[in-house]
N, C-alpha and C. Protein backbone atom coordinates (compact mmCIF):
# COMPACT_ATOMS: atom_id res chain seq x y z
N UNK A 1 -18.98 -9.07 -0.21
CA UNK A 1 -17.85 -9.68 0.47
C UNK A 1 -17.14 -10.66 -0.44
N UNK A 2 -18.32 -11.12 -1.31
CA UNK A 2 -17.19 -12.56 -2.18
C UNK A 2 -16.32 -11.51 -3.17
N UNK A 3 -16.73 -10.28 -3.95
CA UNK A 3 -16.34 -9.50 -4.68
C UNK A 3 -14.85 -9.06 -3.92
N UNK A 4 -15.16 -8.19 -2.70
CA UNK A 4 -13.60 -7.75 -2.42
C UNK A 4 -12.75 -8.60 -1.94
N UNK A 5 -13.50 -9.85 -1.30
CA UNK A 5 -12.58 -10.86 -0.10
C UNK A 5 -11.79 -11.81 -0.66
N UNK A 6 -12.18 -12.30 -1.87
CA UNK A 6 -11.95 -13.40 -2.39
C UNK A 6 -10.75 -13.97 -3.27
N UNK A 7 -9.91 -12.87 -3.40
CA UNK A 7 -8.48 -12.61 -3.95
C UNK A 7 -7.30 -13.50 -3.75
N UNK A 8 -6.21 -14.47 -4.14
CA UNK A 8 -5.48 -15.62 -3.34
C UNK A 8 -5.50 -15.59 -1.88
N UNK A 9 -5.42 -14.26 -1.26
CA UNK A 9 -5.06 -13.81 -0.27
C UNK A 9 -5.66 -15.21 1.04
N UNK A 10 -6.85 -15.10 0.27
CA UNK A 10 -8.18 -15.92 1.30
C UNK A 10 -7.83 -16.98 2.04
N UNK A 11 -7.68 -18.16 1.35
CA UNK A 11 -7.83 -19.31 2.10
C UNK A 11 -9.06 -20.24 1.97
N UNK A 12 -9.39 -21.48 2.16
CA UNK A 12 -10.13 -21.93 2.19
C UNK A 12 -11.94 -20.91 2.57
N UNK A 13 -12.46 -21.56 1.08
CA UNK A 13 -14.10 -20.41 1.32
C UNK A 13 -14.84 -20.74 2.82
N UNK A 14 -15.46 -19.54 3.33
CA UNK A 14 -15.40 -19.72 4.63
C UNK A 14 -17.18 -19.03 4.47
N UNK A 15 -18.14 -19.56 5.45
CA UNK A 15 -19.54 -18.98 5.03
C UNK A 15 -19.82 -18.35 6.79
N UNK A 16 -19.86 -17.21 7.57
CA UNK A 16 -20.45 -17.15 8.94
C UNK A 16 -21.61 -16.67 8.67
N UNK A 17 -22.49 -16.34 9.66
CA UNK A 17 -23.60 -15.75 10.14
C UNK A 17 -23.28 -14.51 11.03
N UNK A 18 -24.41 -14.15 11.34
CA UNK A 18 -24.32 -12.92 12.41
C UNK A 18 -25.78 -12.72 12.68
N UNK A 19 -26.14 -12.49 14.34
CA UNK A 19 -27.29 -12.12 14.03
C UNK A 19 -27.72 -11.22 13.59
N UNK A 20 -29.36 -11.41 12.66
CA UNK A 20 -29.81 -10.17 12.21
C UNK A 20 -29.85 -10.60 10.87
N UNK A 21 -29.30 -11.84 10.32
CA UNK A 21 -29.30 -12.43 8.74
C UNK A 21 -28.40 -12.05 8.45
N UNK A 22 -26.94 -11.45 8.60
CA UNK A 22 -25.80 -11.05 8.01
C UNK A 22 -25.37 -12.28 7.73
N UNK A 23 -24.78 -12.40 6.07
CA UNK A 23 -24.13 -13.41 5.91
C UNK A 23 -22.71 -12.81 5.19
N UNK A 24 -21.68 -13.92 5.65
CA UNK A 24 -20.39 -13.55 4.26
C UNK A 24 -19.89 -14.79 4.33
N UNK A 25 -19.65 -14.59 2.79
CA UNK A 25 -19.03 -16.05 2.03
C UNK A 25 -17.44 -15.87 1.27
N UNK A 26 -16.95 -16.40 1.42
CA UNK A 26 -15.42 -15.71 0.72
C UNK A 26 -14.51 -16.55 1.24
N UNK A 27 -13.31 -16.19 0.51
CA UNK A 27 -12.30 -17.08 0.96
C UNK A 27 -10.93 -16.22 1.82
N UNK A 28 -10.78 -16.23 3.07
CA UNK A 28 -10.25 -15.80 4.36
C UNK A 28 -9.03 -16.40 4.88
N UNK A 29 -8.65 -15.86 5.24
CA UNK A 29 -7.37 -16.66 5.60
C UNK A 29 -7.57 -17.51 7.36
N UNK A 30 -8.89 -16.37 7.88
CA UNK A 30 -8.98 -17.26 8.92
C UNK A 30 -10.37 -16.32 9.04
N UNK A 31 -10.86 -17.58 10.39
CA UNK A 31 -12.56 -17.11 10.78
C UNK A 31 -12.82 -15.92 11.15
N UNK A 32 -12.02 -15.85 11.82
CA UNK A 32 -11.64 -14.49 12.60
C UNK A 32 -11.60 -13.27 11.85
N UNK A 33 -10.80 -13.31 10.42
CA UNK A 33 -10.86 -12.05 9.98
C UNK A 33 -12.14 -12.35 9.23
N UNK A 34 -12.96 -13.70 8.71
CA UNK A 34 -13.89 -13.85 7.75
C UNK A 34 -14.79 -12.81 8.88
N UNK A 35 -14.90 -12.77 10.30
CA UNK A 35 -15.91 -12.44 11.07
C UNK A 35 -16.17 -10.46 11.36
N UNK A 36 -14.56 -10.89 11.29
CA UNK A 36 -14.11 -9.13 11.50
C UNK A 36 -14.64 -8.14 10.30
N UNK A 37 -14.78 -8.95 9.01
CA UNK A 37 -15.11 -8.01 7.86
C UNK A 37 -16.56 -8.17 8.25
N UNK A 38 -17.23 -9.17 8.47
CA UNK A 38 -18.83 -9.09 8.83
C UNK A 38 -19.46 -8.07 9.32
N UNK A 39 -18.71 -8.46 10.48
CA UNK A 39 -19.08 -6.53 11.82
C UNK A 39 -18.71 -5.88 11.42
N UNK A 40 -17.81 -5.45 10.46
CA UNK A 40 -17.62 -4.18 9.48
C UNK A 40 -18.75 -3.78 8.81
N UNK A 41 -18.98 -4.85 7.58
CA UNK A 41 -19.83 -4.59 7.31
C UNK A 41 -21.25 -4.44 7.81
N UNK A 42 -21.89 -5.04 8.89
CA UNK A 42 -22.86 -4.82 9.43
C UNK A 42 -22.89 -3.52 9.83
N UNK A 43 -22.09 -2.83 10.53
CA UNK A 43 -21.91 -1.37 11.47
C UNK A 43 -22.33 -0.61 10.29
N UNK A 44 -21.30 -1.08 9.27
CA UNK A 44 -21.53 -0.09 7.36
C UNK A 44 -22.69 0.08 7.25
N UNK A 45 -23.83 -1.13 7.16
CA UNK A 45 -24.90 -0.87 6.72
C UNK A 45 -25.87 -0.24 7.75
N UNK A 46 -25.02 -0.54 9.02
CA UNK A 46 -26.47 0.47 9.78
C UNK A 46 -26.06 1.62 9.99
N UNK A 47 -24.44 2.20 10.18
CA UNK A 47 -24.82 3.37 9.60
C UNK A 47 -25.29 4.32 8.49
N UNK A 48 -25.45 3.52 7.43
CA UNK A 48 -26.59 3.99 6.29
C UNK A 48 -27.77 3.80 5.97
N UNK A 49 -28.43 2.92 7.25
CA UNK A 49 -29.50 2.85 6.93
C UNK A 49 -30.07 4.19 8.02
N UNK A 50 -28.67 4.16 9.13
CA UNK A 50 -29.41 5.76 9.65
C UNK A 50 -29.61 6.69 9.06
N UNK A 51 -28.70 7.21 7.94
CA UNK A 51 -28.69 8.22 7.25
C UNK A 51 -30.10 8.44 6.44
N UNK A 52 -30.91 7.04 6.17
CA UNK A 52 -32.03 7.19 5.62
C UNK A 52 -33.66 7.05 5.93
N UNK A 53 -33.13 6.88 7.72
CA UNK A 53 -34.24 6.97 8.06
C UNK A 53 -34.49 8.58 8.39
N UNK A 54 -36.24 8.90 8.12
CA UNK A 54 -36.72 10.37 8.20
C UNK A 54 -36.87 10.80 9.21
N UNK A 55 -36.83 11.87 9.84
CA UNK A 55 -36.90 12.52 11.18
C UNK A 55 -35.81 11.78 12.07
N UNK A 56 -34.80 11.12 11.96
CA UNK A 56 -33.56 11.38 12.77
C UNK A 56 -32.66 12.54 12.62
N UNK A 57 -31.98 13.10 13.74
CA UNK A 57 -31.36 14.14 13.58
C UNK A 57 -29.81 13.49 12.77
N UNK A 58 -29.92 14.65 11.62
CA UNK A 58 -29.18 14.67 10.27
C UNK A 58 -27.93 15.33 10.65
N UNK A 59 -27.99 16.53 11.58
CA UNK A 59 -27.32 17.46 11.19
C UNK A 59 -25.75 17.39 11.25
N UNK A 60 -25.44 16.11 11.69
CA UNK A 60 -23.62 16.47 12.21
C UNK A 60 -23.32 16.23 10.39
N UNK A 61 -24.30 15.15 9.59
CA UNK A 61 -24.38 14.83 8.16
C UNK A 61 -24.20 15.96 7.44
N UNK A 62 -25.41 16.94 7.87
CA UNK A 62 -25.36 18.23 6.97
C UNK A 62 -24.20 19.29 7.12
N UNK A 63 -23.60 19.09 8.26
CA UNK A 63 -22.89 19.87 8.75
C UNK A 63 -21.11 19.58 8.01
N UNK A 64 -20.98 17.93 7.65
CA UNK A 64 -19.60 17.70 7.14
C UNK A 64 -20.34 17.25 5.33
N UNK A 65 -21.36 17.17 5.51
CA UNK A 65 -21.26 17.10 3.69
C UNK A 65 -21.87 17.64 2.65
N UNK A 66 -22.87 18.96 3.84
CA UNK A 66 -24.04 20.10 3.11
C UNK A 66 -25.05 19.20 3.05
N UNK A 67 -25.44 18.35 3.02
CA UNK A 67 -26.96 17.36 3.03
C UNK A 67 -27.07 16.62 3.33
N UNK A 68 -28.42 15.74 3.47
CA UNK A 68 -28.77 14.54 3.88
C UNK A 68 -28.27 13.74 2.62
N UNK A 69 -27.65 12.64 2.76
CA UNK A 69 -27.46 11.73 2.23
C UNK A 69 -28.78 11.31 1.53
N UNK A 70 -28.96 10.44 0.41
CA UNK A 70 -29.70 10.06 -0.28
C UNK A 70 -30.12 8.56 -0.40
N UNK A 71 -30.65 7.89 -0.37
CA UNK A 71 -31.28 6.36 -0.42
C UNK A 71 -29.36 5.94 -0.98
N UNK A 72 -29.17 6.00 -2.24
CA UNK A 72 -28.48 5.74 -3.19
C UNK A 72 -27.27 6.38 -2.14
N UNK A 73 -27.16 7.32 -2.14
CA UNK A 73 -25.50 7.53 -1.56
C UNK A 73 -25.17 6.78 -0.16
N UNK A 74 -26.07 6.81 0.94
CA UNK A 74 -26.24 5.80 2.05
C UNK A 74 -25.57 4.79 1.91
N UNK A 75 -25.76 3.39 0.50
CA UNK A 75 -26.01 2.51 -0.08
C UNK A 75 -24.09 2.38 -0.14
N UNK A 76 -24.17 3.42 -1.09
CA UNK A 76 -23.04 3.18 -1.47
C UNK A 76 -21.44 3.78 -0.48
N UNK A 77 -21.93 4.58 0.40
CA UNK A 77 -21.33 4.87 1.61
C UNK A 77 -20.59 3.27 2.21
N UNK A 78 -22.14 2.33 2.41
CA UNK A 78 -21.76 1.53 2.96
C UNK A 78 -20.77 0.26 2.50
N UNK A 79 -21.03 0.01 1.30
CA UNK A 79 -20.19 -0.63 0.23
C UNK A 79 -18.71 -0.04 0.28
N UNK A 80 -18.62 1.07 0.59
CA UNK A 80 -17.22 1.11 0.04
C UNK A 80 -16.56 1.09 1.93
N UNK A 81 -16.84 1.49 2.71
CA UNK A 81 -16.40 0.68 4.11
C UNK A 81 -16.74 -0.57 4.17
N UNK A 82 -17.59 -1.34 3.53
CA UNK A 82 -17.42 -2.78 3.43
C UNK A 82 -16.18 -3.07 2.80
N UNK A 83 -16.07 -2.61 1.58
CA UNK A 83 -14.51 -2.80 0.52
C UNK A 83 -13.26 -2.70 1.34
N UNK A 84 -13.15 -1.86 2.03
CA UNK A 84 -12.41 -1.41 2.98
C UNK A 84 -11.76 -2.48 4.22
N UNK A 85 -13.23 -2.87 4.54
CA UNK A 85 -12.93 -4.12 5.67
C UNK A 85 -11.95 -5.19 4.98
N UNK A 86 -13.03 -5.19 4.10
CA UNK A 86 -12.67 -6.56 3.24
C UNK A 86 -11.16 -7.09 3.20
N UNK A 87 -10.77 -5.61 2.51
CA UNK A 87 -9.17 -5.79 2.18
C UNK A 87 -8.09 -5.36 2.93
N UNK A 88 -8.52 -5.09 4.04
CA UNK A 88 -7.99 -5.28 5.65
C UNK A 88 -7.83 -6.63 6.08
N UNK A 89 -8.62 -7.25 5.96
CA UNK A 89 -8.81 -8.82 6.64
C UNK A 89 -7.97 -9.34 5.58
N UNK A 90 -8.12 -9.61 4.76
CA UNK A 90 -7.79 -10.68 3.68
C UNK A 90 -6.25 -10.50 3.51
N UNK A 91 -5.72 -9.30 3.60
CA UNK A 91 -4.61 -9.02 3.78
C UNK A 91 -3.64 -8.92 4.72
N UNK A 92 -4.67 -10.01 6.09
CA UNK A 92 -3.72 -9.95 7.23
C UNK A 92 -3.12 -11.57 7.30
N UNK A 93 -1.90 -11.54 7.33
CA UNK A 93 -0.90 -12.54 7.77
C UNK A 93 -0.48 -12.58 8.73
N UNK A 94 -0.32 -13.68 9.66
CA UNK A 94 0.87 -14.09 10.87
C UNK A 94 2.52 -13.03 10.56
N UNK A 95 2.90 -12.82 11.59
CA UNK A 95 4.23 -12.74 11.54
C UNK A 95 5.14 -14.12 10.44
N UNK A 96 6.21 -13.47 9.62
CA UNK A 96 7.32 -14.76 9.02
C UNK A 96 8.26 -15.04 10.31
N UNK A 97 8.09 -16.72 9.82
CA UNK A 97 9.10 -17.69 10.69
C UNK A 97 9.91 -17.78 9.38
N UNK A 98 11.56 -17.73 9.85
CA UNK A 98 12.26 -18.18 9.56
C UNK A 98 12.81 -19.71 10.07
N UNK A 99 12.94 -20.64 8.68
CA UNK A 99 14.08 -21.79 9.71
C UNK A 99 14.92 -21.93 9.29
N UNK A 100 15.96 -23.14 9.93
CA UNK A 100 17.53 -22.99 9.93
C UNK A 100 17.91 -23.02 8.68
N UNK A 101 16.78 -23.76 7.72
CA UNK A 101 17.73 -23.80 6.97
C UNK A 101 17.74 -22.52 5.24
N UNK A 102 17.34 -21.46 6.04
CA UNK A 102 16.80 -20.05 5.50
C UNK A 102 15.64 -20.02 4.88
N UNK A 103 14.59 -20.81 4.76
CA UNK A 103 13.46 -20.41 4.35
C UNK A 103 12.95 -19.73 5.57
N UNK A 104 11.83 -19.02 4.77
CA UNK A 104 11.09 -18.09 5.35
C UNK A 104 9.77 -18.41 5.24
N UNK A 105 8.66 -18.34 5.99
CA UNK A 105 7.68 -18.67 5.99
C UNK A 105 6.11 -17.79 6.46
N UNK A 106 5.28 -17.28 6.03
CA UNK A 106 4.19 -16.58 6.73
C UNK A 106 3.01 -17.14 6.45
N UNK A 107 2.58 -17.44 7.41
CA UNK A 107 0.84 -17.49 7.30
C UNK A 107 0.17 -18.56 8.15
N UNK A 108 -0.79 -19.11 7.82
CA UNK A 108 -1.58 -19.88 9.36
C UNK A 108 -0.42 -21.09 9.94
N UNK A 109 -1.06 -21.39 11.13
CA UNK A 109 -0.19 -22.39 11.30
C UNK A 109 -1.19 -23.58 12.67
N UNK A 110 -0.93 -24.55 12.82
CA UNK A 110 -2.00 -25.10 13.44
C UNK A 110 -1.91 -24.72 15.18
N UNK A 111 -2.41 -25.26 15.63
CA UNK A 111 -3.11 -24.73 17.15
C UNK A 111 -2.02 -24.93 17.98
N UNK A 112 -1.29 -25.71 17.82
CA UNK A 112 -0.05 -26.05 18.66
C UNK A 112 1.47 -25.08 18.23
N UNK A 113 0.98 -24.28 16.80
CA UNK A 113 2.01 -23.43 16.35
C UNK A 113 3.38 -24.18 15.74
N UNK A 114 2.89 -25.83 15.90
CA UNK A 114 4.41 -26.52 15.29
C UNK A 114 4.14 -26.88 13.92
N UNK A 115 3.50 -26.64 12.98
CA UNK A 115 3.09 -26.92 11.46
C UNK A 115 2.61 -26.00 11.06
N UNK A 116 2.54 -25.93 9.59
CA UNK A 116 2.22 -24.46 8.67
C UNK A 116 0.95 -25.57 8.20
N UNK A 117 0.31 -25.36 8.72
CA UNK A 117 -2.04 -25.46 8.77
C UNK A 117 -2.72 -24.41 7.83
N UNK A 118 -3.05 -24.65 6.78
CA UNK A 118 -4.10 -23.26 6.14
C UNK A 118 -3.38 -22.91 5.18
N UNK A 119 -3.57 -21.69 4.85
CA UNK A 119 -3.12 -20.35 3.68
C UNK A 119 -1.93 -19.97 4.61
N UNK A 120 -0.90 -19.94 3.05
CA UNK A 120 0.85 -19.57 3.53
C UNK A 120 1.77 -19.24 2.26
N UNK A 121 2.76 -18.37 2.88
CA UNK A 121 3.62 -18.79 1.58
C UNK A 121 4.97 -18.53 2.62
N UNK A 122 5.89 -19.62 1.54
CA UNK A 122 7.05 -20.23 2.35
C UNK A 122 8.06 -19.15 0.86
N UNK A 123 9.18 -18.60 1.10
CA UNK A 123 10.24 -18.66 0.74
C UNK A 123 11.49 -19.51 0.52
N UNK A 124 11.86 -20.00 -0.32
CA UNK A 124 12.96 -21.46 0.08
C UNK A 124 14.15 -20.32 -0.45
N UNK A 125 14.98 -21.44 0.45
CA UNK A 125 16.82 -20.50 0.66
C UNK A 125 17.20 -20.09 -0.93
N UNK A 126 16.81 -20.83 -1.82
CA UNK A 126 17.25 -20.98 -2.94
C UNK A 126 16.52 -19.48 -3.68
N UNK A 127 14.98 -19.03 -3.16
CA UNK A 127 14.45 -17.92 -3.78
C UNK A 127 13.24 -18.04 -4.57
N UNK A 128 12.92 -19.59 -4.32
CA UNK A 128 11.72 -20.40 -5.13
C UNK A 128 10.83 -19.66 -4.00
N UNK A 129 9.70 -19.55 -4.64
CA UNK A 129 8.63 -19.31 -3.70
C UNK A 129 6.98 -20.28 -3.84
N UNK A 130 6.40 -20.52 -2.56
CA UNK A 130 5.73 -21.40 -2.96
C UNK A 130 3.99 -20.75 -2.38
N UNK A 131 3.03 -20.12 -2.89
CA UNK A 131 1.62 -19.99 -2.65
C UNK A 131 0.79 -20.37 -2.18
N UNK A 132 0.23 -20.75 -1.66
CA UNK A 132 -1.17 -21.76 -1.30
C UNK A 132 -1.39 -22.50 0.02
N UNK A 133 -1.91 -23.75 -0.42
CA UNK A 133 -1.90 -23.94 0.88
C UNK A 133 -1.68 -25.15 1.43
N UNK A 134 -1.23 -25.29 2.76
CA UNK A 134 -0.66 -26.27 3.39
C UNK A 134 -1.65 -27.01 4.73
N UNK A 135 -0.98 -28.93 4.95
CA UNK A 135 -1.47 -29.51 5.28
C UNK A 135 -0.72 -30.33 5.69
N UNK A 136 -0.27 -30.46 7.39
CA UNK A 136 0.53 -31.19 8.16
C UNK A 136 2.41 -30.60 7.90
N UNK A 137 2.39 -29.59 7.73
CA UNK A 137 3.98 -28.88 6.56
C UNK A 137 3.88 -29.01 5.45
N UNK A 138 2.91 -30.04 4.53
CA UNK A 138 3.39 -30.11 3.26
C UNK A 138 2.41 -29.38 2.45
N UNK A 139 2.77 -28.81 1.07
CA UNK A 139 1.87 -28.44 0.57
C UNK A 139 0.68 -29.25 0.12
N UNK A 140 -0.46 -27.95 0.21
CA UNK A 140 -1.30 -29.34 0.08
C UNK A 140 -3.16 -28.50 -0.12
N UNK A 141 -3.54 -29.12 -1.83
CA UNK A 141 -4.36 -28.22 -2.38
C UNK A 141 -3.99 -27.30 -3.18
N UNK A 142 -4.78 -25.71 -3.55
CA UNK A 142 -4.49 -25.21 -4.28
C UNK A 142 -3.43 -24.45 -3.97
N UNK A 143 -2.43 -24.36 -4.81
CA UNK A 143 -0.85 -23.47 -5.10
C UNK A 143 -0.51 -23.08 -6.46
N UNK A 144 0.48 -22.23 -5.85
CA UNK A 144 1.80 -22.17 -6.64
C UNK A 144 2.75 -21.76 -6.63
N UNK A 145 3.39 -22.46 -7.75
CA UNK A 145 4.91 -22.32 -7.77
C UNK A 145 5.91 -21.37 -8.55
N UNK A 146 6.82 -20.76 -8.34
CA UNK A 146 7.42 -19.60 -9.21
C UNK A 146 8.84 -19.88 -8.72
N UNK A 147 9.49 -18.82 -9.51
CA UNK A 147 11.45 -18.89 -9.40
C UNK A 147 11.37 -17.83 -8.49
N UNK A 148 12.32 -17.42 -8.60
CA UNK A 148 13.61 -16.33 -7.91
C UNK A 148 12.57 -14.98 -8.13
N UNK A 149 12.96 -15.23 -9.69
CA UNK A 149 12.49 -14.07 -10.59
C UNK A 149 11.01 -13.96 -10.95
N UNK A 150 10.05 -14.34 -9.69
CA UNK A 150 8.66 -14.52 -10.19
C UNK A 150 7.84 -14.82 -11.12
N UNK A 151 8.82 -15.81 -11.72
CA UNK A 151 7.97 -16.76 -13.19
C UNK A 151 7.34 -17.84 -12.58
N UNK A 152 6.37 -18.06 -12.83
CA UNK A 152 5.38 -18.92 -12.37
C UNK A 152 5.35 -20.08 -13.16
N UNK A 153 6.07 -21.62 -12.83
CA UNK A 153 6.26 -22.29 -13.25
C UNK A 153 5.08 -23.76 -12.83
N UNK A 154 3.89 -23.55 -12.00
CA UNK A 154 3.39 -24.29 -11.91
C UNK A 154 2.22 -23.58 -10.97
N UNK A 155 0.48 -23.72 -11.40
CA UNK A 155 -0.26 -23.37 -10.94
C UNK A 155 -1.31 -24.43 -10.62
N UNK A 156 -1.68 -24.96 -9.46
CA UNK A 156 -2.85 -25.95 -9.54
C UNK A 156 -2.66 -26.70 -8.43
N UNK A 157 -3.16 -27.87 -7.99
CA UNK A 157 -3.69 -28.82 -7.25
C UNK A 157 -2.22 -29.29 -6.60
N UNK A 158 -2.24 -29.77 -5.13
CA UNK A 158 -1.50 -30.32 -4.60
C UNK A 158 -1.05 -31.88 -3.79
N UNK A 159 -0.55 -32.45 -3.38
CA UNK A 159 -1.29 -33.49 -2.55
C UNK A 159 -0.18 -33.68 -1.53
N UNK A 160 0.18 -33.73 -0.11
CA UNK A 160 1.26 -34.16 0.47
C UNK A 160 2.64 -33.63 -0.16
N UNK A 161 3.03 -32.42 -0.91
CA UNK A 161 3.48 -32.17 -0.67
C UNK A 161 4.18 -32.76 -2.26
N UNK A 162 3.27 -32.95 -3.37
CA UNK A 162 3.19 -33.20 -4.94
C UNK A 162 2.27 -32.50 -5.30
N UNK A 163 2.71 -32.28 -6.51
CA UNK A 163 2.04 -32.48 -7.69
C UNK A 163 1.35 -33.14 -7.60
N UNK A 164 -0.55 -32.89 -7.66
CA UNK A 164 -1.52 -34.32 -7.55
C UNK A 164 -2.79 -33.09 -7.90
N UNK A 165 -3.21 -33.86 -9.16
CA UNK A 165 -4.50 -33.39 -9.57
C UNK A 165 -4.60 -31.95 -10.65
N UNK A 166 -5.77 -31.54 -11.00
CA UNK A 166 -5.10 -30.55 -12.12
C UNK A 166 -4.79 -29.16 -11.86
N UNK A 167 -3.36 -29.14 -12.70
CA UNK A 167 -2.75 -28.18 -12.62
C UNK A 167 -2.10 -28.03 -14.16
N UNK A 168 -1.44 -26.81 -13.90
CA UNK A 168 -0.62 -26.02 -15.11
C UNK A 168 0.68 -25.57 -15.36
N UNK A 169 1.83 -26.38 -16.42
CA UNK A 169 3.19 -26.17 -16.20
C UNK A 169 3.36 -25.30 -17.16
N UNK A 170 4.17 -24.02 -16.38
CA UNK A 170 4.35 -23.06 -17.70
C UNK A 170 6.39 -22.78 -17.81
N UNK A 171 6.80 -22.63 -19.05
CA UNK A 171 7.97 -22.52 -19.33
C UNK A 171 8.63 -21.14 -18.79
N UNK A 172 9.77 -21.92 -17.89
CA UNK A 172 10.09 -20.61 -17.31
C UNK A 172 10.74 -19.83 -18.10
N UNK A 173 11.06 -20.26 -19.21
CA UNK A 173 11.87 -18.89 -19.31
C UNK A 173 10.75 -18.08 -20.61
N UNK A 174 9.94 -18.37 -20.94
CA UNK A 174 9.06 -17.97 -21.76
C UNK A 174 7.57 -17.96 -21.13
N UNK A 175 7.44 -18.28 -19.93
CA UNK A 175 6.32 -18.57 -19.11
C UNK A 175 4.84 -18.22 -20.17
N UNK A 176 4.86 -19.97 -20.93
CA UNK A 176 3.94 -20.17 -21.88
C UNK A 176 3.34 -21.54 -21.15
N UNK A 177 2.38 -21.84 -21.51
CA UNK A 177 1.96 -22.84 -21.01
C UNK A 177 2.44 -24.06 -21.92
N UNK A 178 2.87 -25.34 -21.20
CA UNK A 178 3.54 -26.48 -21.56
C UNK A 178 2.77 -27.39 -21.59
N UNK A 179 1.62 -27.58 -20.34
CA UNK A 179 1.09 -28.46 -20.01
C UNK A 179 -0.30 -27.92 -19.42
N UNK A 180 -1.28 -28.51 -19.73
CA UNK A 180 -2.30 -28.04 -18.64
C UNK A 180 -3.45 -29.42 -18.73
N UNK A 181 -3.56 -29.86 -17.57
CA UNK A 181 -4.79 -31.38 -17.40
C UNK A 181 -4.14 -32.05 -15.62
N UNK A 182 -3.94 -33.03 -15.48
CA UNK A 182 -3.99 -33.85 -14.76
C UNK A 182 -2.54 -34.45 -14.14
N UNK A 183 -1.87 -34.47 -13.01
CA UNK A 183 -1.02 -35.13 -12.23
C UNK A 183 -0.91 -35.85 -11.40
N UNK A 184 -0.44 -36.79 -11.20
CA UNK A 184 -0.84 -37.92 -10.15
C UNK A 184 0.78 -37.78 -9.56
N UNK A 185 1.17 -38.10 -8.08
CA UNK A 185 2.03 -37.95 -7.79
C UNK A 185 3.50 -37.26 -8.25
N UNK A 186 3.28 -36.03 -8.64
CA UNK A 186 3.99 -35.34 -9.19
C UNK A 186 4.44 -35.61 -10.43
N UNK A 187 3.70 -36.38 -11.14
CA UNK A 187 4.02 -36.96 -12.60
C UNK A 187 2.69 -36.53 -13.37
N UNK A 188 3.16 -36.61 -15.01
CA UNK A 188 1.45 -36.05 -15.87
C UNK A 188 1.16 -37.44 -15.52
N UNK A 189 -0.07 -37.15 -15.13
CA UNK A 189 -0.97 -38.93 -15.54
C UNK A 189 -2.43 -38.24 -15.54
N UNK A 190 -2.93 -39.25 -16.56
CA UNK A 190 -4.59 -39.24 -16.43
C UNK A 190 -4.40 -38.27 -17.95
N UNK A 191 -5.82 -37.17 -17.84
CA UNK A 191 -6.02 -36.78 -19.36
C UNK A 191 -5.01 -35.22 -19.39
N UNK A 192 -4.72 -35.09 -20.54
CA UNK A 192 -4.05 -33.54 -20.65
C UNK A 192 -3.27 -33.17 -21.88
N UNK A 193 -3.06 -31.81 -21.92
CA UNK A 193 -2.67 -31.17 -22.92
C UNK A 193 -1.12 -30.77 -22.70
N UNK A 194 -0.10 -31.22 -23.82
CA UNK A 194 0.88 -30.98 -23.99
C UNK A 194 1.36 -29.70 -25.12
N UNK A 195 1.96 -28.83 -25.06
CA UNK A 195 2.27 -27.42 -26.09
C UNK A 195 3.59 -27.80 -25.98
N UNK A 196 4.31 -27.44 -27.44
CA UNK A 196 5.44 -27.66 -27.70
C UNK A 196 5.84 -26.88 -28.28
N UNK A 197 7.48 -26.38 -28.51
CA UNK A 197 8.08 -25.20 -28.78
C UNK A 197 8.03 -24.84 -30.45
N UNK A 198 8.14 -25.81 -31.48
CA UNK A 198 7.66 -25.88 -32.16
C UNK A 198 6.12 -26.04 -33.11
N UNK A 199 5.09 -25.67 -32.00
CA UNK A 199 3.99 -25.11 -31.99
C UNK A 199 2.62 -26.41 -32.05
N UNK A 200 3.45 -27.33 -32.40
CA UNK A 200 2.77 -29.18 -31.93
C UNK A 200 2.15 -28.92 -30.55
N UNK A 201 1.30 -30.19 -30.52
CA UNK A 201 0.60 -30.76 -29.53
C UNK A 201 0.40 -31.51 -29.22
N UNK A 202 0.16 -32.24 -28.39
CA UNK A 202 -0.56 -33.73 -27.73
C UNK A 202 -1.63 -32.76 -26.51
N UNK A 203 -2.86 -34.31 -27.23
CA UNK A 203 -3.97 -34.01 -26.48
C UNK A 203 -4.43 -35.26 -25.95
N UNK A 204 -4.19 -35.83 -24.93
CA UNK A 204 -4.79 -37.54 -24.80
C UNK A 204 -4.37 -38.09 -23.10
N UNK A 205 -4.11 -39.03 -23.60
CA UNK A 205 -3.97 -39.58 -21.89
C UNK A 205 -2.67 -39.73 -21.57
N UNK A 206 -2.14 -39.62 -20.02
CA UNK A 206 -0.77 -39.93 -19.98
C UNK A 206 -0.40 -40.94 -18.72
């Protein structure tokens, strides 16, 4: 589950149970689908562990695949309807809100439905697009940021809706890395690495 689930898609890492010792760990966009891939996968593995128990009747098996399944094919039967779940869930989003003032918006939102809560990505009127995730409307934690034209001009840490903590500024129009260490209120501060177009550096505190 951490293998297929765990893709931006996720959301904050999420750990359930199930009875019977089923566990999954991954990052979800919500409990719900973290839970939904679980019982996927659980059903997965017991229908392969039927396939390998002896003296159950085989035959609807033999009948769509010429044989009994094998320890090993069972196994891997079940893995790949786990894969399956996986990237079902992880890939489910809310309906997009639009607001007035043309952004567009999809993904969690809190219990009352009036704030973007969790894993989201907002569209702004302008064509900026923004990744990650949010906290009270503002961004907040891990993101990122890109143009119009899907250059990714900033990858990393958020705070209220800044720049706060480490992240990575890359040049849009060469989308090279500029900067990579530490931000404090949307400014470099603290330790980090500066790249320059002329192939210089700064490495120190800011």
């Amino acid at each position: 589950a951490v293998a297929a689930g765990s893709r931006h898609w996720g959301g904050p890492v999420r750990t359930l149970r199930r009875p019977g010792g089923w566990r999954c760990i991954g990052g979800f966009s919500s409990a719900r689908a973290a839970a939904s891939v679980l019982d996927s996968a659980a059903a997965a593995a017991a229908a392969a562990h039927e396939a390998m128990i002896p003296g159950r009747r085989r035959s609807g098996l033999r009948r769509r695949y010429g044989a009994v399944m094998s320890r090993g094919g069972a196994i891997a039967l079940g893995l790949l309807l786990l894969a399956a779940a996986a990237s079902a869930a992880v890939n489910h989003l809310p309906p997009s809100v639009q607001g007035s003032s043309g952004a567009r918006y999809r993904g969690d939102l809190s219990e009352d439905m009036r704030s973007r809560e969790g894993f989201g990505i907002m569209v702004f009127s302008d064509g900026s697009r923004y990744e990650g995730h949010w906290r009270n409307n503002m961004m907040h934690g891990q993101g990122e940021l890109s143009l119009r034209n899907g250059t990714v001009v900033y990858r990393g840490k958020f705070e209220a809706g800044m720049r706060h903590g480490a992240g990575v500024e890359y040049d849009p129009t060469t989308s090279k890395v500029t900067y990579e260490g530490e931000f404090r209120h949307h400014k470099r501060s603290g330790r980090g690495v500066a790249y320059f177009s002329d192939g210089g550096r700064y490495d120190g505190a800011w």
